[in-house]
Protein backbone atom coordinates (compact mmCIF):
# COMPACT_ATOMS: atom_id res chain seq x y z
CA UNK A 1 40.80 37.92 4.13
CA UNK A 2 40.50 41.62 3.40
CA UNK A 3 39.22 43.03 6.82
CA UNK A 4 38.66 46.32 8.58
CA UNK A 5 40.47 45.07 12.03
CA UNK A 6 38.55 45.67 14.83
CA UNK A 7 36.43 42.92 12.98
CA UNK A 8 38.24 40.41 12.98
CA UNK A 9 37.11 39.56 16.61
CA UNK A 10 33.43 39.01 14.92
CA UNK A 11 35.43 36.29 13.05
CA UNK A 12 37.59 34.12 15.14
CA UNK A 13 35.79 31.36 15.00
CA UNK A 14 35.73 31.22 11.58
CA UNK A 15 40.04 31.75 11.86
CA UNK A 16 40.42 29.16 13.77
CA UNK A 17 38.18 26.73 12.25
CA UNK A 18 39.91 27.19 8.74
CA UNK A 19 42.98 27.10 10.65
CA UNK A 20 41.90 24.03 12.61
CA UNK A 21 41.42 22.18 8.95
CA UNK A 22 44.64 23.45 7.78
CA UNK A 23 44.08 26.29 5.94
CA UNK A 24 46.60 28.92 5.18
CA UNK A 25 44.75 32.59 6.18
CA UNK A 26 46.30 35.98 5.24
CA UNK A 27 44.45 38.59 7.32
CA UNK A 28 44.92 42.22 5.26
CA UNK A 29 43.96 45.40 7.79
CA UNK A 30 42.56 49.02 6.95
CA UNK A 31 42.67 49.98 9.97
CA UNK A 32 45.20 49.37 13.70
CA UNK A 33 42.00 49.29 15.48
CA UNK A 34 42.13 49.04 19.68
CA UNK A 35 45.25 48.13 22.03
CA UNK A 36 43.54 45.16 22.77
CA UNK A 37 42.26 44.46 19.50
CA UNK A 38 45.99 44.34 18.28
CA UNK A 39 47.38 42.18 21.62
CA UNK A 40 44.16 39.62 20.80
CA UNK A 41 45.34 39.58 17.13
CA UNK A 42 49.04 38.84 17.96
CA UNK A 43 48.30 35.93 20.71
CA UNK A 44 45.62 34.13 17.68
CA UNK A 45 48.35 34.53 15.21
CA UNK A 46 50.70 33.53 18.03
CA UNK A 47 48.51 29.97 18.70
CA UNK A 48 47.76 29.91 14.79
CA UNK A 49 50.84 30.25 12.66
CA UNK A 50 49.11 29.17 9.63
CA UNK A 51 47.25 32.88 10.02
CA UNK A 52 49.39 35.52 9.20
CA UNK A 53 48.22 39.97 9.34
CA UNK A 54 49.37 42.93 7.72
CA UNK A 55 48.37 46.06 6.29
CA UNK A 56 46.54 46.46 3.05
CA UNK A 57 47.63 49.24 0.72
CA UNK A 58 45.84 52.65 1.67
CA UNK A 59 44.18 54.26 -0.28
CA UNK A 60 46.00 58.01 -0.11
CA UNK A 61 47.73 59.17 -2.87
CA UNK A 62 46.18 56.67 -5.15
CA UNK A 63 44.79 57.87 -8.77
CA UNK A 64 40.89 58.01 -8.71
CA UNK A 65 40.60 56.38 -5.27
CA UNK A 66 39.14 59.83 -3.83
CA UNK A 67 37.10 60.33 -6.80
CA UNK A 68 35.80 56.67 -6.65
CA UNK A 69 34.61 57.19 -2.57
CA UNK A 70 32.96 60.41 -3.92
CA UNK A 71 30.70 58.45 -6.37
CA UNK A 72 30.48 55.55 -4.02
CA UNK A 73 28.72 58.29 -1.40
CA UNK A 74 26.68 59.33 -3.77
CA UNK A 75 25.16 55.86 -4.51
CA UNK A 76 24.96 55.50 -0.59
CA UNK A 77 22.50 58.30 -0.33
CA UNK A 78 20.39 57.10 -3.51
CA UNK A 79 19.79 54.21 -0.98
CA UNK A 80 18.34 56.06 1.49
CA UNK A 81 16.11 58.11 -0.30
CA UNK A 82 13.76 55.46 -1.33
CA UNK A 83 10.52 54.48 0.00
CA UNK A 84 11.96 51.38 1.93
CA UNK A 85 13.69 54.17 4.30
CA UNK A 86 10.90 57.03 4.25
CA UNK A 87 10.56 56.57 7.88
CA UNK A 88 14.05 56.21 9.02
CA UNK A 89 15.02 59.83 9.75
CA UNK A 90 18.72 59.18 11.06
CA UNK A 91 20.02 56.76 8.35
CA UNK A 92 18.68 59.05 5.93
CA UNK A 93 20.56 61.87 7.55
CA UNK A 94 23.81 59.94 8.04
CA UNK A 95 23.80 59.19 4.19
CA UNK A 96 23.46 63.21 3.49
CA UNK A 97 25.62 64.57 5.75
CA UNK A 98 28.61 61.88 4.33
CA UNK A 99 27.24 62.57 0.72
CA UNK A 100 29.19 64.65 -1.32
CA UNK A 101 28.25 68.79 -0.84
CA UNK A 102 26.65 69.07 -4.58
CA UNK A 103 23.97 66.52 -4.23
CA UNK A 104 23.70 67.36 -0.02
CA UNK A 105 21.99 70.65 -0.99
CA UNK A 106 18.06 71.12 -1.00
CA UNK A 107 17.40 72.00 -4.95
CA UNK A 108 19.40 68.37 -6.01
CA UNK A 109 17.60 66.50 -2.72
CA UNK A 110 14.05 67.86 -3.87
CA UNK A 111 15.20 66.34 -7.37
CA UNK A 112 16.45 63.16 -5.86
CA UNK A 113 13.73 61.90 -4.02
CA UNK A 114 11.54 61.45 -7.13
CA UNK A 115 11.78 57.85 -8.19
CA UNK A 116 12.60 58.82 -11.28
CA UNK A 117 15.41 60.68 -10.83
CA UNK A 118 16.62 58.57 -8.77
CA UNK A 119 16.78 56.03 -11.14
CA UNK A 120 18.35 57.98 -13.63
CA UNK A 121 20.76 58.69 -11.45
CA UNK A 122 21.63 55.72 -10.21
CA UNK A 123 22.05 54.12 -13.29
CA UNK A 124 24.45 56.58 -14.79
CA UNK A 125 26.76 56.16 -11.24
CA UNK A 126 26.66 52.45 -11.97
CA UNK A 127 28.28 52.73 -15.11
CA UNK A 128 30.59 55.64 -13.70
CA UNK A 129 31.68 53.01 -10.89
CA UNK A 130 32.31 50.23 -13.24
CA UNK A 131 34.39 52.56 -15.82
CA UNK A 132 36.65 54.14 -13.10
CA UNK A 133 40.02 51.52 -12.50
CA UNK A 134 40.60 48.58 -10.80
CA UNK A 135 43.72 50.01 -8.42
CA UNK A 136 46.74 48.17 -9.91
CA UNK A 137 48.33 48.50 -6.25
CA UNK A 138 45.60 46.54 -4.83
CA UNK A 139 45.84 43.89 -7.86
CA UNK A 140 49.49 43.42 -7.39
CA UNK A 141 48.80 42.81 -2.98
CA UNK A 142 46.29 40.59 -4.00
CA UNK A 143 48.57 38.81 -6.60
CA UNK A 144 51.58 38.23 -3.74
CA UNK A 145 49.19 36.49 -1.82
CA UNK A 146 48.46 33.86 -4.79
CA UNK A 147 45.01 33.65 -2.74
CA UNK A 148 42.24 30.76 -4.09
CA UNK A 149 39.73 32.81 -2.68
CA UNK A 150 39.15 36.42 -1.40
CA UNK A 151 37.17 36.92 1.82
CA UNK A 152 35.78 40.93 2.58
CA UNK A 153 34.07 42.05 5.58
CA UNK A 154 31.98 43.97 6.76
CA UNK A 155 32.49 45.82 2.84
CA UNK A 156 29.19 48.05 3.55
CA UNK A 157 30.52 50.68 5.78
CA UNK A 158 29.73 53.77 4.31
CA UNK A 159 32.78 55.28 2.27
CA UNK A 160 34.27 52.33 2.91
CA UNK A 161 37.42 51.61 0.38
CA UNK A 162 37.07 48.00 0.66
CA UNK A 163 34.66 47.84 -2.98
CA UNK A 164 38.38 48.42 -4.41
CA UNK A 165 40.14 45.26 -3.09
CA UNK A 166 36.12 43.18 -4.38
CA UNK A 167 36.96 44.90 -7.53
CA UNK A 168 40.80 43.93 -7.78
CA UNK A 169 39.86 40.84 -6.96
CA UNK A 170 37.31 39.90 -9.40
CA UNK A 171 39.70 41.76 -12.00
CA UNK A 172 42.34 39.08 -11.42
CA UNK A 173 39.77 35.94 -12.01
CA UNK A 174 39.77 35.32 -7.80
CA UNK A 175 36.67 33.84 -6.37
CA UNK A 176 35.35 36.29 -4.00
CA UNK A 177 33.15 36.24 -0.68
CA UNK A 178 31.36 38.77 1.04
CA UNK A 179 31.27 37.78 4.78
CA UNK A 180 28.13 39.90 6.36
CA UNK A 181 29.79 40.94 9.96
CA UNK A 182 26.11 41.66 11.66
CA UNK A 183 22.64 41.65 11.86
CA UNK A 184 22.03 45.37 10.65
CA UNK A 185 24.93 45.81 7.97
CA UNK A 186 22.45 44.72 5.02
CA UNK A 187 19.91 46.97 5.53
CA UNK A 188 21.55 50.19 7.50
CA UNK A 189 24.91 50.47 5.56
CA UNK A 190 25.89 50.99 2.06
CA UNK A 191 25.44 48.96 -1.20
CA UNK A 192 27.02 45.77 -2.04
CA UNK A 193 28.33 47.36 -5.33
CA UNK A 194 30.16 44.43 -6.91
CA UNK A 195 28.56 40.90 -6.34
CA UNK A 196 30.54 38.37 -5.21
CA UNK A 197 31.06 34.92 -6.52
CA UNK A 198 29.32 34.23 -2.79
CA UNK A 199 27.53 36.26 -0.06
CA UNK A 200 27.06 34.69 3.80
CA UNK A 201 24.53 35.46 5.69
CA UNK A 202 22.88 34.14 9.31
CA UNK A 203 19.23 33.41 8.43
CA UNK A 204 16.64 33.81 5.52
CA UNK A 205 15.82 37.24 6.73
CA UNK A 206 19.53 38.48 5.48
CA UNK A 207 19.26 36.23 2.52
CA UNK A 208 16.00 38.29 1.48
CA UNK A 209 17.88 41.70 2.08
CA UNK A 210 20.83 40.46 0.26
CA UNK A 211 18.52 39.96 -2.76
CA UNK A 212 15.84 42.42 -2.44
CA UNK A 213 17.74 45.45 -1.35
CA UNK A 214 21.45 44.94 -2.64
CA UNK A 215 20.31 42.72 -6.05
CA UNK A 216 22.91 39.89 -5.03
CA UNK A 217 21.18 36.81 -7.38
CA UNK A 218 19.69 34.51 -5.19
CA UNK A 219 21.78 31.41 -5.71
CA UNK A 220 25.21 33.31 -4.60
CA UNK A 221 23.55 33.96 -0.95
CA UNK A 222 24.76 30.76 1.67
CA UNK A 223 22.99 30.97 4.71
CA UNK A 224 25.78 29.73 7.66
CA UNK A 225 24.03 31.20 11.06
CA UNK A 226 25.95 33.62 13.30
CA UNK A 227 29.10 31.68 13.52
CA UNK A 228 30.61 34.80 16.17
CA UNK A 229 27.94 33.74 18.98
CA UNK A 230 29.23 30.05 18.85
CA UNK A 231 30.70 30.48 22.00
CA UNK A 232 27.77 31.73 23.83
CA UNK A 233 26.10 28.51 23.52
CA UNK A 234 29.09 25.88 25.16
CA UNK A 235 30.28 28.32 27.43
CA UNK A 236 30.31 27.72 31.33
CA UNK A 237 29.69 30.73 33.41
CA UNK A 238 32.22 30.76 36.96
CA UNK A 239 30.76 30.90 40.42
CA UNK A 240 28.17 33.80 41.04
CA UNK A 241 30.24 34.68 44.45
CA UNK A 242 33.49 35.49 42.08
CA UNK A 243 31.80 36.54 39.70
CA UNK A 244 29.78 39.58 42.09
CA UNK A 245 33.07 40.15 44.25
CA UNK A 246 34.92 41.20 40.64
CA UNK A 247 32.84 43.28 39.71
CA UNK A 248 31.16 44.67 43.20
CA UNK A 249 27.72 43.38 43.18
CA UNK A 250 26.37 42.09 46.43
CA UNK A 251 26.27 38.06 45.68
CA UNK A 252 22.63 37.56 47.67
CA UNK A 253 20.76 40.20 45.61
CA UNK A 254 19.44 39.48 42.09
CA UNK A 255 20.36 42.05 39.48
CA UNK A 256 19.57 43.86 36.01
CA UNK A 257 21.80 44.19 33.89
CA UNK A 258 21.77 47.18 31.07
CA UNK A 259 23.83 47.03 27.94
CA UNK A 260 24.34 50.24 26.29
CA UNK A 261 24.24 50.44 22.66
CA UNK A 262 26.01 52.34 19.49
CA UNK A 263 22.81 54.91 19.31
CA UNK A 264 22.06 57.71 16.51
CA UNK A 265 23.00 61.13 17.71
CA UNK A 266 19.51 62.19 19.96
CA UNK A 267 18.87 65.03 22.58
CA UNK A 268 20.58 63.61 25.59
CA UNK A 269 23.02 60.65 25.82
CA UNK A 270 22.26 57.10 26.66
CA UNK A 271 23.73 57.55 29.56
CA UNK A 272 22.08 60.21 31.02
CA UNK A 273 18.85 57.86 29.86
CA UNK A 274 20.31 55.55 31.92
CA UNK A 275 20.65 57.15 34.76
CA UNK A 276 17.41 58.36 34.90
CA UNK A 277 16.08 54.89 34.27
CA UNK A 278 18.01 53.75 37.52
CA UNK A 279 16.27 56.58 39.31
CA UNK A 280 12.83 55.61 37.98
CA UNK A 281 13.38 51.94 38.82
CA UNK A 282 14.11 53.43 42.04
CA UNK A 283 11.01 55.30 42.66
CA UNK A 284 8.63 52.90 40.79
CA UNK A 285 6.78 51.68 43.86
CA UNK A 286 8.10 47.87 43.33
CA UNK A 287 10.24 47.32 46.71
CA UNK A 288 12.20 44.59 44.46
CA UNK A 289 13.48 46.80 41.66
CA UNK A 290 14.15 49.17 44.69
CA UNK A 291 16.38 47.09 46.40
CA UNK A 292 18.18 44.79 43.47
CA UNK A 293 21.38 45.57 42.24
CA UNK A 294 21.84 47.06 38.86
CA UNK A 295 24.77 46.70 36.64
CA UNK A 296 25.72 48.99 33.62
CA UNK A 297 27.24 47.65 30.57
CA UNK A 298 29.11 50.63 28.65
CA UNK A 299 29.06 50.11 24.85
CA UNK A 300 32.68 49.86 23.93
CA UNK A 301 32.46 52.66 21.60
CA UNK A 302 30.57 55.11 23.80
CA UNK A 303 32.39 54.61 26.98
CA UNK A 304 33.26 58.41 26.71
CA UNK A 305 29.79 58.98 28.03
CA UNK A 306 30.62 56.70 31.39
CA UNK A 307 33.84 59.22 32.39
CA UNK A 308 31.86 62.60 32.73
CA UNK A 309 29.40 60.93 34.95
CA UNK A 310 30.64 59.70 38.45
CA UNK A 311 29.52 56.96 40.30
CA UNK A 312 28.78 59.00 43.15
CA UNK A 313 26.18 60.45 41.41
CA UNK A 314 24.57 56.74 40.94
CA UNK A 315 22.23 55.08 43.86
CA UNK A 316 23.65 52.81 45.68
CA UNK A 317 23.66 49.07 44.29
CA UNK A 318 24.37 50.31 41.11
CA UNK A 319 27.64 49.38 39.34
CA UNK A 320 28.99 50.50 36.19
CA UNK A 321 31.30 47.96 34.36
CA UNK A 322 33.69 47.94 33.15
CA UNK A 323 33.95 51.55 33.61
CA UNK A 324 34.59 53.23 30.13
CA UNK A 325 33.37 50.06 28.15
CA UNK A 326 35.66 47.10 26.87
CA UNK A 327 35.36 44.65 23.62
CA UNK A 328 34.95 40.51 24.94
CA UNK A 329 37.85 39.93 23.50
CA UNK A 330 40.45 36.92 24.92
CA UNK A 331 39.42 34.77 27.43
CA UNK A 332 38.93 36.63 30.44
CA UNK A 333 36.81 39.70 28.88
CA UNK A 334 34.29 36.73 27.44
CA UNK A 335 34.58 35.05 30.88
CA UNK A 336 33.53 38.74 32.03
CA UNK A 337 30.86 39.34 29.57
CA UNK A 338 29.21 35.82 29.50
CA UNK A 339 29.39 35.87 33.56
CA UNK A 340 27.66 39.18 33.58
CA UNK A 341 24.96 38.26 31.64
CA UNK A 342 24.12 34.52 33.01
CA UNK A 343 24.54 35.58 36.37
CA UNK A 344 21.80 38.59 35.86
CA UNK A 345 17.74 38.12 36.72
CA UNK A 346 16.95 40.03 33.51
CA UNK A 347 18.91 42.24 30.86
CA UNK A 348 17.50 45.46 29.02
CA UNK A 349 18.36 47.35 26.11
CA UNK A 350 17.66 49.80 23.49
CA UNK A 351 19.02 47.91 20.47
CA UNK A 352 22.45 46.19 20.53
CA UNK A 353 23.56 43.13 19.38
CA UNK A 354 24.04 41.79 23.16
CA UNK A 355 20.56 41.50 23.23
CA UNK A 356 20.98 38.87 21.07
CA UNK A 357 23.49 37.28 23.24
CA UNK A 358 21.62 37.53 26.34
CA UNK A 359 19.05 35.71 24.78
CA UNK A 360 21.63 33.25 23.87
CA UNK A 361 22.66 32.79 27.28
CA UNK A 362 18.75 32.17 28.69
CA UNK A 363 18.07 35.59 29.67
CA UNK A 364 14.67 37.41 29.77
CA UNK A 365 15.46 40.35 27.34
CA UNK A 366 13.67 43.55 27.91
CA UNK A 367 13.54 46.69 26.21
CA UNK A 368 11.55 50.11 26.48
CA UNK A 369 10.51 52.53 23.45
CA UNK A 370 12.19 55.59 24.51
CA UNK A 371 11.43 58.58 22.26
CA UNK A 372 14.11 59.53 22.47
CA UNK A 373 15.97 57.16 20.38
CA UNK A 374 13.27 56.17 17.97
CA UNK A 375 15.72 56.75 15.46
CA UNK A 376 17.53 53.84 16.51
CA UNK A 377 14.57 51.55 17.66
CA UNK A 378 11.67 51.24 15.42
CA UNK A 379 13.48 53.82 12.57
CA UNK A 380 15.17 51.14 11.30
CA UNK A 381 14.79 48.16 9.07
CA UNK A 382 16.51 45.68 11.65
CA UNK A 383 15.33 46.85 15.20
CA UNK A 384 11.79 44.64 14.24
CA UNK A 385 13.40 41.59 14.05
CA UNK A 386 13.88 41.22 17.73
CA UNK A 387 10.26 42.67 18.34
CA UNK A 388 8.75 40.15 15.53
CA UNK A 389 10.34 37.11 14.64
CA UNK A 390 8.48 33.74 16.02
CA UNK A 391 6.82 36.45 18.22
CA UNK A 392 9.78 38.78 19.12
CA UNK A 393 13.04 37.84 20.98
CA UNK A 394 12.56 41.36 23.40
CA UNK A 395 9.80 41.87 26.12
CA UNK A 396 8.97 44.86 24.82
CA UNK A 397 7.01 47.95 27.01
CA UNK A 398 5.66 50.76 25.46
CA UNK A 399 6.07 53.16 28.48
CA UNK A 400 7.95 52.97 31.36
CA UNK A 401 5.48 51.93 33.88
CA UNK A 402 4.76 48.77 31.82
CA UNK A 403 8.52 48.21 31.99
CA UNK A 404 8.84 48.13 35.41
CA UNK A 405 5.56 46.14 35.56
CA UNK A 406 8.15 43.59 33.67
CA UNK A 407 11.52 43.85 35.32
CA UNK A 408 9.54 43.03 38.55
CA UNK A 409 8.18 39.77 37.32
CA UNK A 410 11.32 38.85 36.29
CA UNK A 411 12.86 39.33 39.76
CA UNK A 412 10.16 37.49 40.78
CA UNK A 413 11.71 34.41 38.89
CA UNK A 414 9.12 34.98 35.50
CA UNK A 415 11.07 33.59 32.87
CA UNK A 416 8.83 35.73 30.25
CA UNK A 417 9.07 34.30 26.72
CA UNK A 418 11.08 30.95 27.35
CA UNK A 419 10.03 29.46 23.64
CA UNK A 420 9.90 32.21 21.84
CA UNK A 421 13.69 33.45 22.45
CA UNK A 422 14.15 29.35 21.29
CA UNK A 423 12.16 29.99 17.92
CA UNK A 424 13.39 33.14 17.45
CA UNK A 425 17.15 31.68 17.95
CA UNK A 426 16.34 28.97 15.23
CA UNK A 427 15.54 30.97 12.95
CA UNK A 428 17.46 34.19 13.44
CA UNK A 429 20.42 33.02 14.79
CA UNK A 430 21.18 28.56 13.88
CA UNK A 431 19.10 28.15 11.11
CA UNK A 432 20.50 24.67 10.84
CA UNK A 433 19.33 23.63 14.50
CA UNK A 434 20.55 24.84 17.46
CA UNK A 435 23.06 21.80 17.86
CA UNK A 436 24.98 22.86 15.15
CA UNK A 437 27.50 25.33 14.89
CA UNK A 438 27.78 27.82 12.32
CA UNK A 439 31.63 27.78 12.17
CA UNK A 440 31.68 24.69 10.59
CA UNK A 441 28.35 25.38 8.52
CA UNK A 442 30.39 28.52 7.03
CA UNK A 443 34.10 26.62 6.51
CA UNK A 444 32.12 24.33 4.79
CA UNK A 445 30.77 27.20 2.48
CA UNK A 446 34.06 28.66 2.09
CA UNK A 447 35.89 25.18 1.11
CA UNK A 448 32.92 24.23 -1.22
CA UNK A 449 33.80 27.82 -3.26
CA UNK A 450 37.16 27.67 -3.25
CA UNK A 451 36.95 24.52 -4.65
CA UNK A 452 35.04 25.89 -7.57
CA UNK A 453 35.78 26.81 -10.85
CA UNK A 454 37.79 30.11 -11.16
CA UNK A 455 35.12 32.96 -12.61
CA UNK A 456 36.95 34.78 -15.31
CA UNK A 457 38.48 38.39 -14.78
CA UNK A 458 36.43 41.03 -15.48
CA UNK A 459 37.59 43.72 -17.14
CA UNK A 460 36.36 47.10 -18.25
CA UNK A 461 34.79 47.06 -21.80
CA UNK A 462 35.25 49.41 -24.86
CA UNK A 463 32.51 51.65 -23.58
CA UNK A 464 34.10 51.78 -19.91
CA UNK A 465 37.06 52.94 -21.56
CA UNK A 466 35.57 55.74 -23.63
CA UNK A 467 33.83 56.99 -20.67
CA UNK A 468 37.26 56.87 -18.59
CA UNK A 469 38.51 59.42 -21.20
CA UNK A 470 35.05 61.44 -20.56
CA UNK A 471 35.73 61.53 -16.70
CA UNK A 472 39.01 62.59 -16.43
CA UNK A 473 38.37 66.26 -16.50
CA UNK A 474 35.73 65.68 -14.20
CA UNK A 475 38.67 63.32 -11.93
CA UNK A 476 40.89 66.41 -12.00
CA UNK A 477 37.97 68.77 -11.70
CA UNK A 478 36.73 67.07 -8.33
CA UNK A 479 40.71 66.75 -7.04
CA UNK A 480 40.83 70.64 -7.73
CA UNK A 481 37.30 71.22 -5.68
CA UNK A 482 38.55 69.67 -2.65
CA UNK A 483 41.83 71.81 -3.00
CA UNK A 484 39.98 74.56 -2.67
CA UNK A 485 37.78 73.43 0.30
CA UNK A 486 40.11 72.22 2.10
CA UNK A 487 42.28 75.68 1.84
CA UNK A 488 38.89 77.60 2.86
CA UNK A 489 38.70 75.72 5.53
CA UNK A 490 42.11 75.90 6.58
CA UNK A 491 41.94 80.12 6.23
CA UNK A 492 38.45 79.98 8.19
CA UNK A 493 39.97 78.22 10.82
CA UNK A 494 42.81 80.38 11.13
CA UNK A 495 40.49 83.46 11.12
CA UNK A 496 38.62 81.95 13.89
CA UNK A 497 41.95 81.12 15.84
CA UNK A 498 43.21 84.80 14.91
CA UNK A 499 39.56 86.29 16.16
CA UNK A 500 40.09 83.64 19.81
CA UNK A 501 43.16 85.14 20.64
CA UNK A 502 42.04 88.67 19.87
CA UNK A 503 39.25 88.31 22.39
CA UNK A 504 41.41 86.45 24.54
């Protein structure tokens, strides 16, 4: 399984079920990801011996690997210039500011945002991508491993280098599976590129994006559910008392709990939102949401946000935990996170997949439009689907008097929305009924390919070759390019240094 690590923990279950049935799993890393990303990783391998890790071959150094990301970023902004993501401003901007400079300029972004040229354009990267080599370092990992099938996730990170292990893969004849990490990586991340022999997805919603957006034939897409919130649904939550004394919560008052997301970039942080939503709550007039506790979630990625603010600063009752964020990974951080939200009156959120859980778990799920973030809320493809799907998963207000309006019923004991999170849960989450998990929906899916006939290896044809010999001056050419940007930018940034110390 060709992985970028810090997602593996999206896949345990998956591990251990193939592990469970006695399958051998090699686990190749791009990246070292967190401390206790790599301690979690050690103690699975530790109870699993039949899973084994290591690092995949990088990609520095490498003959036409930088040129190949260059071309792959272009593609990744052709994406986002079409009329499917006219109104989302921030993806669109993401995809130009990692495009390369040439096409990032206005004159070639006027051009590109014609359909037409577009399409031209697209096509003729296509065939660049296909001509450009499959990485013979990559082949030969691959080839140690004597894998019967190749598993790649999440793939559609933008830039990403895993297209070149897809493409070694299907070079040497292996069967090959795309395993979609999430619930936005289809339709806010880059193109599936190379098709797999099989695509998994959670629901018919993905399946749809798989085929409609990415142009993954219909037949290849399996439809397992969300095998990574398997847990949510046997867990067993420990006593409210421990639970409030951990963390600091006074055990006889209800509480809200907020979990912060991985926003867009937008004028002020989320948690300076935050704390101006505590104060609001405060001061809204409802005597219960002015005496309940409130506890903060930090996203684990933006728990940079949580340091510069201290808690004095925060009304009492308030607790934020942990502190600078932390992954549920082992035991005791699920404990923590699954105790946190099944012990709350109510969670809210901008848009984060632990919305999801908490809906999971039985929670009313709340969430307010902020302006704010509108890039991250109803500018996307994927926010919707919690708003709209068998009615919406997410109470949703439309200003923040309505959303106190809410949060106070729920502290009264409303459980708003009881059968719709169910529906919504069917379909979005266990398509196959709630009583069964998606672990063993997906090993099943993985067993029944690798079981398969072998697709042959595809290799370049005579016209990818003759248009290898065409871009190899423009290989070298590109190499050269970022030579010289990257000593410009080196002799800027000593000017500037030389011009600090001068003032200084």
């Amino acid at each position: 399984m060709q992985n970028i690590r810090g997602y593996y923990r999206v896949f345990e279950p998956l591990l251990r079920g193939l592990a469970e049935r006695g399958h051998e799993v090699s686990l190749a890393y791009d990246e070292h990801g967190t401390a206790d990303e790599r301690r979690w990783l050690d103690d699975m391998t530790r109870e699993c011996p039949s899973i084994t890790f290591g690092p995949a071959p990088h990609r520095h150094g490498v003959r036409w690997a930088g040129f190949g990301h260059r071309v792959r970023r272009a593609a990744d902004l052709l994406r986002f210039l079409g009329p499917e993501f006219a109104h989302c401003t921030d993806l669109r901007n993401r995809a130009i500011a990692r495009a390369p400079r040439l096409m990032a300029r206005p004159v070639p972004l006027w051009f590109l945002k014609r359909q037409r040229g577009r399409a031209v354009l697209a096509s003729v990267l296509k065939r660049v991508e296909r001509a450009i080599p499959s990485r013979a370092d990559v082949e030969a990992f691959i080839t140690a491993h004597h894998p019967d099938i190749v598993l790649v996730t999440p793939l559609l990170k933008l830039g990403s280098i895993q297209p070149d292990y897809l493409k070694g893969a299907q070079a040497l004849g292996c069967r090959t599976m795309l395993c979609v990490a999430s619930w936005d990586n289809l339709s806010s991340k880059a193109l599936i590129r190379f098709p797999p022999d099989a695509v998994t997805v959670w629901n018919e919603i993905q399946k749809r994006e798989a085929v409609d957006l990415h142009g993954v034939p219909s037949q290849r897409v399996v439809v397992t559910g969300a095998q990574n919130f398997d847990a949510w649904f046997v867990w067993k939550p420990r006593l409210r008392e421990e639970f409030c004394g951990r963390v600091g919560l006074d055990p006889k008052k209800p509480y809200v709990m907020y979990v912060c997301s991985a926003l867009f970039a937008a004028s002020i942080s989320e948690a300076e939102f935050v704390t101006a939503w505590i104060r609001r709550l405060r001061n809204s007039g409802h005597p219960k949401l002015a005496e309940a506790s409130i506890l903060v979630r930090p996203h684990p990625k933006r728990g940079g946000d949580w340091k510069r603010d201290s808690a004095e600063t925060l009304p009492p009752g308030v607790v934020v935990w942990p502190r600078t964020g932390a992954m549920p990974i082992g035991g005791e951080a699920k404990a923590d996170y699954y105790d946190s939200m099944y012990h709350s009156a109510a969670v809210v959120g901008l848009n984060t997949t632990a919305l999801i859980e908490a809906g999971i778990v039985g929670r009313p799920v709340h969430t307010l439009l902020a302006p704010e973030f509108s890039g991250s809320q109803n500018e996307t493809l994927h926010f919707p689907y919690l708003t709209e799907i068998e009615g919406g998963l997410l109470r949703v207000a439309a200003d923040f008097d309505e959303h106190a309006r809410q949060l106070a019923e729920a502290l009264d004991g409303v459980n708003w929305g009881e059968d719709q999170r169910r529906r919504f849960l069917e379909v979005f989450v266990r398509p196959h009924g709630l009583d069964v998990p998606s672990t063993s929906v997906f090993v099943n899916a993985i067993e029944s390919l690798a079981k398969g006939e072998r697709p042959k290896p595809v290799r370049p044809s005579t016209a990818d070759r003759f248009l290898r010999l065409g871009l190899y001056p423009a290989h070298a050419a590109g190499k050269i390019l970022v030579r010289i940007m990257l000593a410009r930018r080196a002799a800027r940034q000593r000017r500037q240094n030389a011009s600090r110390r001068g003032n200084g």
